[in-house]
Protein backbone atom coordinates (compact mmCIF):
# COMPACT_ATOMS: atom_id res chain seq x y z
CA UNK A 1 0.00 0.00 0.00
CA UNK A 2 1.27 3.36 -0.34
CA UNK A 3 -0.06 6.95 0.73
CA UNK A 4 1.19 10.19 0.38
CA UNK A 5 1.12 13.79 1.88
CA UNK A 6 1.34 16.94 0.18
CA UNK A 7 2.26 20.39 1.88
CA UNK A 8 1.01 23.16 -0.41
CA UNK A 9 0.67 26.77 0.68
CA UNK A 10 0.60 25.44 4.46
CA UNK A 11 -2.42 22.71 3.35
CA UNK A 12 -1.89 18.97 3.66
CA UNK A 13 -3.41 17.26 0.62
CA UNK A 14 -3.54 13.27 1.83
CA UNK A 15 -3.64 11.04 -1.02
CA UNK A 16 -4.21 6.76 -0.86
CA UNK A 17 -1.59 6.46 -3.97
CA UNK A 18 1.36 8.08 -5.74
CA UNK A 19 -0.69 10.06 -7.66
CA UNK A 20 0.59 13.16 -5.75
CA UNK A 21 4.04 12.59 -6.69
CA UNK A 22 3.70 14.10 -10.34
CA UNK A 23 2.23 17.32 -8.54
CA UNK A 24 5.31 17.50 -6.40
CA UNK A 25 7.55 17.52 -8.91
CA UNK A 26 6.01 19.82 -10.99
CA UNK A 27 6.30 22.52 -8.10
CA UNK A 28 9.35 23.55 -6.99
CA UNK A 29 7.73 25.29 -3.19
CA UNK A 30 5.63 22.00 -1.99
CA UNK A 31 6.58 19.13 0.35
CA UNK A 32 6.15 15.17 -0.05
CA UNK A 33 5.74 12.28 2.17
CA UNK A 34 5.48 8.96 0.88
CA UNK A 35 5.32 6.22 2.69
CA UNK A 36 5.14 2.75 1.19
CA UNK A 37 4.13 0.39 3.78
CA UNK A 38 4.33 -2.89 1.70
CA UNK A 39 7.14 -5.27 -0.15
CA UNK A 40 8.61 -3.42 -2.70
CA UNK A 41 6.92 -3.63 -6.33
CA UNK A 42 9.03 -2.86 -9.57
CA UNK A 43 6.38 0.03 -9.62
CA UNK A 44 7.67 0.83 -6.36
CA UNK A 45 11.38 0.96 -7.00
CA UNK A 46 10.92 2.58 -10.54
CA UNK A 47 8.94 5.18 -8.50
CA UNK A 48 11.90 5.50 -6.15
CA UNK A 49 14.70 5.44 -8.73
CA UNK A 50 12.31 8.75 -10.29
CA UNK A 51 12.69 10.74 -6.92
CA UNK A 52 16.72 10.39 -6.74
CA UNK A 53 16.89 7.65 -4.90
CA UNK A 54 19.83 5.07 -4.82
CA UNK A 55 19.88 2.07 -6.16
CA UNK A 56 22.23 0.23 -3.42
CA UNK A 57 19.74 2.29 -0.86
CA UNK A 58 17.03 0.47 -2.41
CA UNK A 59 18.37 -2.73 -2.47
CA UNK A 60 19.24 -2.23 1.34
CA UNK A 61 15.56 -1.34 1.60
CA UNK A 62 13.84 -4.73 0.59
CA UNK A 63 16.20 -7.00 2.98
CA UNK A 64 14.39 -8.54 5.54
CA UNK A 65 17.07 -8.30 7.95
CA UNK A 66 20.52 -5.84 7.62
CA UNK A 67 21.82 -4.09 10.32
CA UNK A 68 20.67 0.25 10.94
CA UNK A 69 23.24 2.39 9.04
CA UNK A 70 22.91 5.94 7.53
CA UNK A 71 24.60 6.99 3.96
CA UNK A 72 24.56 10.25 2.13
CA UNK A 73 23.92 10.51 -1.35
CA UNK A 74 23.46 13.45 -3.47
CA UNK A 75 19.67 13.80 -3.51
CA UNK A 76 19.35 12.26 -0.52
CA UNK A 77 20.02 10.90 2.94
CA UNK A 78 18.95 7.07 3.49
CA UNK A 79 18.47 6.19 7.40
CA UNK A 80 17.62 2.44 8.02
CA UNK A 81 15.99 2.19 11.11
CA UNK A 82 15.37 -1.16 13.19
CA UNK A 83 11.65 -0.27 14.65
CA UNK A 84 9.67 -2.91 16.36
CA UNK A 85 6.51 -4.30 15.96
CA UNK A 86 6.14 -5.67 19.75
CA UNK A 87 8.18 -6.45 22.30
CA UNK A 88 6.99 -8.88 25.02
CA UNK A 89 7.45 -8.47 28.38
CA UNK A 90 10.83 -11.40 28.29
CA UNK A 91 12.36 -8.88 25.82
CA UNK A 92 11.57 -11.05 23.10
CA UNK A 93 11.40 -9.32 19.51
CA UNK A 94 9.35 -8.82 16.99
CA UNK A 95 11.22 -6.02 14.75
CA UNK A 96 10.50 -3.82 11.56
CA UNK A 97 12.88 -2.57 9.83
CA UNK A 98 11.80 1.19 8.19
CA UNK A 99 13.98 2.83 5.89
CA UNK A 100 14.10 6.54 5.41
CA UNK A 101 14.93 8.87 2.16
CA UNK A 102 15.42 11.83 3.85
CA UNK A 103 15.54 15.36 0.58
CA UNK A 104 15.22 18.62 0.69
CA UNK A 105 11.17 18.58 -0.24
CA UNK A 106 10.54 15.39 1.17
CA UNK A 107 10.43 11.93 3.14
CA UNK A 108 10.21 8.90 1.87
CA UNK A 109 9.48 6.21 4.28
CA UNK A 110 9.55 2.41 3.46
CA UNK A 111 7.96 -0.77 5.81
CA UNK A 112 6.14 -4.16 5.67
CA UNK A 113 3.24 -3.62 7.25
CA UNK A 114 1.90 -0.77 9.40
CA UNK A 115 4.23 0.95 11.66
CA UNK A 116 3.14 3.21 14.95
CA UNK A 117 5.75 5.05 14.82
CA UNK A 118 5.10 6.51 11.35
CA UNK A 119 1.34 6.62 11.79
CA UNK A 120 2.28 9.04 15.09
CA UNK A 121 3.17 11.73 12.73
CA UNK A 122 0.98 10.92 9.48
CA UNK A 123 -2.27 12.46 11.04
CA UNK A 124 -0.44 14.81 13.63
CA UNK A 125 -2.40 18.28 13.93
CA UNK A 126 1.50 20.09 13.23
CA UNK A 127 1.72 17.70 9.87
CA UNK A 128 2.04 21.51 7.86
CA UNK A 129 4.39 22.45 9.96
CA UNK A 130 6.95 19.14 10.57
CA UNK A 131 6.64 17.94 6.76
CA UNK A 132 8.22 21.56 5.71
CA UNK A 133 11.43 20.26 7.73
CA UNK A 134 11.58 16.66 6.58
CA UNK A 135 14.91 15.34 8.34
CA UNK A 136 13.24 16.77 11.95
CA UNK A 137 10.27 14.88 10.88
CA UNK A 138 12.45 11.75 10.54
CA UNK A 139 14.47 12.11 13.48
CA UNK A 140 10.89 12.52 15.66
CA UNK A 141 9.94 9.18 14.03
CA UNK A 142 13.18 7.29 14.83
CA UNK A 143 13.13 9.35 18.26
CA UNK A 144 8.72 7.76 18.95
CA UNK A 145 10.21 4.46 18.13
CA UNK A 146 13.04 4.70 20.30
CA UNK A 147 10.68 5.37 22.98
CA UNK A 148 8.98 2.35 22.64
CA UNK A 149 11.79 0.60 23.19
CA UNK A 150 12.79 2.63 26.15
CA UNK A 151 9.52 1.83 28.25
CA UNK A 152 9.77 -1.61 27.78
CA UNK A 153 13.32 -1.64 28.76
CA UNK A 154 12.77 0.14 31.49
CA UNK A 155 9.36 -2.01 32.52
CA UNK A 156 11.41 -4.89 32.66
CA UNK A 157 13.05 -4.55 35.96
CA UNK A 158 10.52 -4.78 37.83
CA UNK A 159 10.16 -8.73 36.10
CA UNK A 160 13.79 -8.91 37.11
CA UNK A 161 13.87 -8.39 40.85
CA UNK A 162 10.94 -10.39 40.71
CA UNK A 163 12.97 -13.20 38.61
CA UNK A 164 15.47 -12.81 41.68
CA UNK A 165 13.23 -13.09 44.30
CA UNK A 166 12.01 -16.46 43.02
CA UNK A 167 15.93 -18.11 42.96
CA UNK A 168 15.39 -18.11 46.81
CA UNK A 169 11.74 -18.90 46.26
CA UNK A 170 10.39 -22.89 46.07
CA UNK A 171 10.52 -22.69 42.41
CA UNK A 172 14.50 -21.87 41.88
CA UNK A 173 14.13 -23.96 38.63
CA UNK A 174 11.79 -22.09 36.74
CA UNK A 175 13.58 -18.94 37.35
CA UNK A 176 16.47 -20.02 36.01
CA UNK A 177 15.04 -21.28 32.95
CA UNK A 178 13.27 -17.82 32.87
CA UNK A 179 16.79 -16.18 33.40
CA UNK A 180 18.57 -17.73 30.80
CA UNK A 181 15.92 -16.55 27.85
CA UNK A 182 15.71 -13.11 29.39
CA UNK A 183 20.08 -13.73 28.83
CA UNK A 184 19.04 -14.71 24.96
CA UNK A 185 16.37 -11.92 24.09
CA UNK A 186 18.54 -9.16 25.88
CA UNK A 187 22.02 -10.03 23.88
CA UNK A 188 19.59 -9.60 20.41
CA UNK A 189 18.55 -6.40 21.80
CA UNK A 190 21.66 -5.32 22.95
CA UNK A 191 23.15 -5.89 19.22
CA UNK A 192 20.35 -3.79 18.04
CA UNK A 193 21.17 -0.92 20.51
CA UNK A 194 24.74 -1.15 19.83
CA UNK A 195 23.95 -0.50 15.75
CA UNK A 196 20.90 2.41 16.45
CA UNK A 197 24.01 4.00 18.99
CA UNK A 198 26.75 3.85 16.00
CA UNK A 199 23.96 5.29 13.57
CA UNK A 200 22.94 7.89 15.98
CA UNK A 201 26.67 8.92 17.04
CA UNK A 202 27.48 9.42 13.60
CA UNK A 203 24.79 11.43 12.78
CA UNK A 204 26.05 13.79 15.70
CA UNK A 205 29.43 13.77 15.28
CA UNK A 206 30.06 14.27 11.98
CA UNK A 207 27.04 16.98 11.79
CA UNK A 208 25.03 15.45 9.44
CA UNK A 209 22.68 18.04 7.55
CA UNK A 210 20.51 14.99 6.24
CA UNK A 211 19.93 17.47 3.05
CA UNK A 212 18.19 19.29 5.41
CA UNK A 213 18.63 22.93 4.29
CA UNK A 214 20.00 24.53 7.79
CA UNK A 215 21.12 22.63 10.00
CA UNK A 216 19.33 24.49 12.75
CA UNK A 217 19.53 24.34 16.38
CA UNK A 218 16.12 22.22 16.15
CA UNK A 219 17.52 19.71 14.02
CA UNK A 220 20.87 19.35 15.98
CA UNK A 221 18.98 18.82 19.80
CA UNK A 222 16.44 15.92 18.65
CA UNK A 223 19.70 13.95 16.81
CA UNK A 224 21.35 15.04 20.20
CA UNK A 225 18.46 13.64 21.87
CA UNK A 226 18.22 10.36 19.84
CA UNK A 227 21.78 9.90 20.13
CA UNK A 228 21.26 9.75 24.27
CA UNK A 229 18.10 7.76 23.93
CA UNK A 230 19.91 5.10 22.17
CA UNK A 231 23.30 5.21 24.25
CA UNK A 232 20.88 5.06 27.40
CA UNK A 233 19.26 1.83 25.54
CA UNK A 234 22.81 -0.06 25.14
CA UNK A 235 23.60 0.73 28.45
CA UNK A 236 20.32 -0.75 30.30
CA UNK A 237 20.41 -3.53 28.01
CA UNK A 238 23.88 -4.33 29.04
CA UNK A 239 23.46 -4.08 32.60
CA UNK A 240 20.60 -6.06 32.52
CA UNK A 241 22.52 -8.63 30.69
CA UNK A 242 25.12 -8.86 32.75
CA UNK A 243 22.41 -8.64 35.69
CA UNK A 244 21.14 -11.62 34.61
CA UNK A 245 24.45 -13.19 34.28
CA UNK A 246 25.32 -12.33 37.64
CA UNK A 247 21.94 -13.75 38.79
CA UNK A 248 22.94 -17.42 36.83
CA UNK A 249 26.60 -17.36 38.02
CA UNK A 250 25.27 -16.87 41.67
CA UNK A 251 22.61 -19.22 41.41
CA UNK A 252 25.50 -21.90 40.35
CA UNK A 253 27.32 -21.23 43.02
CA UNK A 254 24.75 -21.49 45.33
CA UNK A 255 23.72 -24.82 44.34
CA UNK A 256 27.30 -25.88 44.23
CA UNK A 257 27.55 -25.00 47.85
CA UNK A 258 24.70 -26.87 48.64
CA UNK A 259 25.88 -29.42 46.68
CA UNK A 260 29.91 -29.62 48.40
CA UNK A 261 27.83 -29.63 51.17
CA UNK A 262 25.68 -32.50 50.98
CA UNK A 263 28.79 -34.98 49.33
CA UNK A 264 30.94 -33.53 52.63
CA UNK A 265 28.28 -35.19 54.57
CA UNK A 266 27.97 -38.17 52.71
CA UNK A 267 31.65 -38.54 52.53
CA UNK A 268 32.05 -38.08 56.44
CA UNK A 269 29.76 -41.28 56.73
CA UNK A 270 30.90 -42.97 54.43
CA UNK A 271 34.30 -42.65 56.34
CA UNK A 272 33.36 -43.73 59.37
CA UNK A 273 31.07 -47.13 58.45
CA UNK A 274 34.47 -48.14 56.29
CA UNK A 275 36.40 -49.37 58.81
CA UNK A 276 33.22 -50.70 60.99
CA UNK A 277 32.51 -52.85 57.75
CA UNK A 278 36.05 -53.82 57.88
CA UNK A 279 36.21 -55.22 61.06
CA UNK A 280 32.75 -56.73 60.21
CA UNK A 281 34.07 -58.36 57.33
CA UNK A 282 37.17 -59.69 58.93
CA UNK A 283 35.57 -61.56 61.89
CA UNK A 284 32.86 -62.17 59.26
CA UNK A 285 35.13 -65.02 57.76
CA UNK A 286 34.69 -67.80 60.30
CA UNK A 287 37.75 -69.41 60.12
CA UNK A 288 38.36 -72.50 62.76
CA UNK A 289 42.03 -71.14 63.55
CA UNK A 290 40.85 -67.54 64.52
CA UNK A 291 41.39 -66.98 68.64
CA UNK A 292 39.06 -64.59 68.79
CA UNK A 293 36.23 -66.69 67.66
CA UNK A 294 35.86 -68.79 70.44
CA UNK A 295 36.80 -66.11 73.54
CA UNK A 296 33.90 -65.65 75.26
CA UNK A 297 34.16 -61.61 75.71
CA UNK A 298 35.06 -61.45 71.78
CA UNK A 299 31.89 -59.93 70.35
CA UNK A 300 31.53 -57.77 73.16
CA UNK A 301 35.20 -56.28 72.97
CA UNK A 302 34.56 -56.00 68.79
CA UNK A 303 31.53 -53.57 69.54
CA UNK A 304 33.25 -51.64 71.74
CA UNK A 305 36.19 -51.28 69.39
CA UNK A 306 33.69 -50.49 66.79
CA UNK A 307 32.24 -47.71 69.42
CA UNK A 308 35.28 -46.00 69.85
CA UNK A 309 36.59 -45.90 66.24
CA UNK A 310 32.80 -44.03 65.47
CA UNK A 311 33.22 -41.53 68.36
CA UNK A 312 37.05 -41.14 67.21
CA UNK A 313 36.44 -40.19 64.21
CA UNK A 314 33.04 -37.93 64.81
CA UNK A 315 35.62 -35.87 67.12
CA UNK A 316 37.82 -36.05 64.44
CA UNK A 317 35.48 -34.72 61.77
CA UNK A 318 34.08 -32.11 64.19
CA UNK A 319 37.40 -30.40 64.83
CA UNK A 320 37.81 -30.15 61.45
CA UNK A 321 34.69 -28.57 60.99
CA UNK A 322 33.50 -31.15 58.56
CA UNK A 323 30.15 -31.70 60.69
């Protein structure tokens, strides 16, 4: 599907095709927004190739999956953006990618399927006013999506200290498995952050204009901003990722305490009923030239023997704190 938005004398013409595209072009003063929210046609990327746009950018545009980068052309500036569709409260994923031709006299947005973060802006009240300055609008898009990502980043601590709370809980288990996919989904996210950071940084150190025709001081705070939305992103992500790393690793070491502890005990008994199974065994043999056999104190003198090696070595084990 595509749709397009026409600023012309301050009006907003909203059209459910390209047919405004011929009007743009044939007036040097108006403003375009296109926004193709579909797999690319050849009627698509013909229509794309007519407004200046790259052919590599293109190309980048229909992959289902390549990682957020920004590249200046002539007519152009091409953002690819790595939006999300929804994002689940174990930070599991469900991304769209949106690309972004960013000119002079207009934005060109391209997605499969609907995306919030463009629909924000497409029937905003200040649509006259943010189209006229299309590399703001752009960065306001990225800077919605962003946002998204921010709350449920920050929403899942809470399911964190909770995830902690049940390792000392009856059901250590289940935590842990829980632990170990919140590990999984946060490392994707965390390699998504890192890219949206190296995009951002670049756009604000190396002053991008994105053909924008002043680089204003409008322009230069929301990239600002973006850029410390998405360095605050990589940095919960990774402490929450190592959080739950920490959480695993201590877990482990609990349960290999518990577990020393347990084979110290079974080794401490096991130690003391050798020898008593020894001396069992040994008078166990009945042999007719064994003395002991037929004294009349003999089984008697064995138990007692028996008695004292158990209480000398229960001392024994005590002293050394084994027990």
């Amino acid at each position: 599907m595509i749709r397009t938005q026409l600023i012309s004398k301050d009006q907003p013409i909203t059209a459910e095709d390209s047919s405004l595209v011929d009007r743009w072009k044939s007036n040097g003063r108006d403003y375009l927004w296109l926004d193709i929210h579909r797999e690319l046609l050849n009627e698509d990327i013909e229509l794309l190739l007519s407004l200046g746009c790259h052919e590599l950018a293109i190309h980048d545009a229909q992959r289902l999956r390549h990682p957020p980068k920004v590249e200046v052309f002539k007519n152009n500036t091409f953002i690819l953006f790595r939006g999300l569709t929804n994002i689940s409260d174990d930070m599991t994923l469900e991304p769209q990618q949106i690309s972004f031709f960013i000119g002079e006299r207009f934005l060109i947005t391209v997605h499969r399927g609907l995306s919030l973060s463009v629909n924000q802006y497409w029937s905003d009240n200040e649509i006259s006013q943010l189209l006229t300055k299309p590399a703001l609008l752009a960065t306001k898009i990225i800077h919605y999506s962003s946002g998204r990502y921010l709350n449920a980043v920050l929403g899942f601590e809470d399911i964190l200290n909770d995830a902690e709370e049940s390792l000392l809980g009856n059901n250590p288990e289940q935590a842990m498995r829980n632990l170990v996919g919140y590990r999984s989904s946060l490392l994707k996210l965390r390699r998504v952050f890192n890219y949206h950071e190296k995009l951002t940084r670049t756009i604000v150190q190396d002053e991008l204009h994105l053909h924008s025709e002043n680089y204003d001081s409008e322009l230069r705070h929301a990239a600002r901003d973006i850029y410390d939305r998405c360095e605050r992103l990589l940095s919960l992500a990774t402490m929450y990722y190592e959080t739950c790393g920490d959480l695993i690793d201590g877990y482990i070491s609990i349960s290999s305490h518990q577990l020393n502890h347990t084979m110290r005990i079974l080794t401490v008994i096991t130690a003391i009923f050798i020898p008593l199974g020894f001396m069992a065994g040994l008078y166990g043999m009945n042999f007719d030239h064994m003395p002991e056999l037929h004294w009349r104190y003999s089984y008697f003198a064995l138990l007692s023997v028996m008695g004292i090696t158990v209480i000398g070595l229960i001392l024994f084990f005590r002293h050394k704190k084994w027990l």
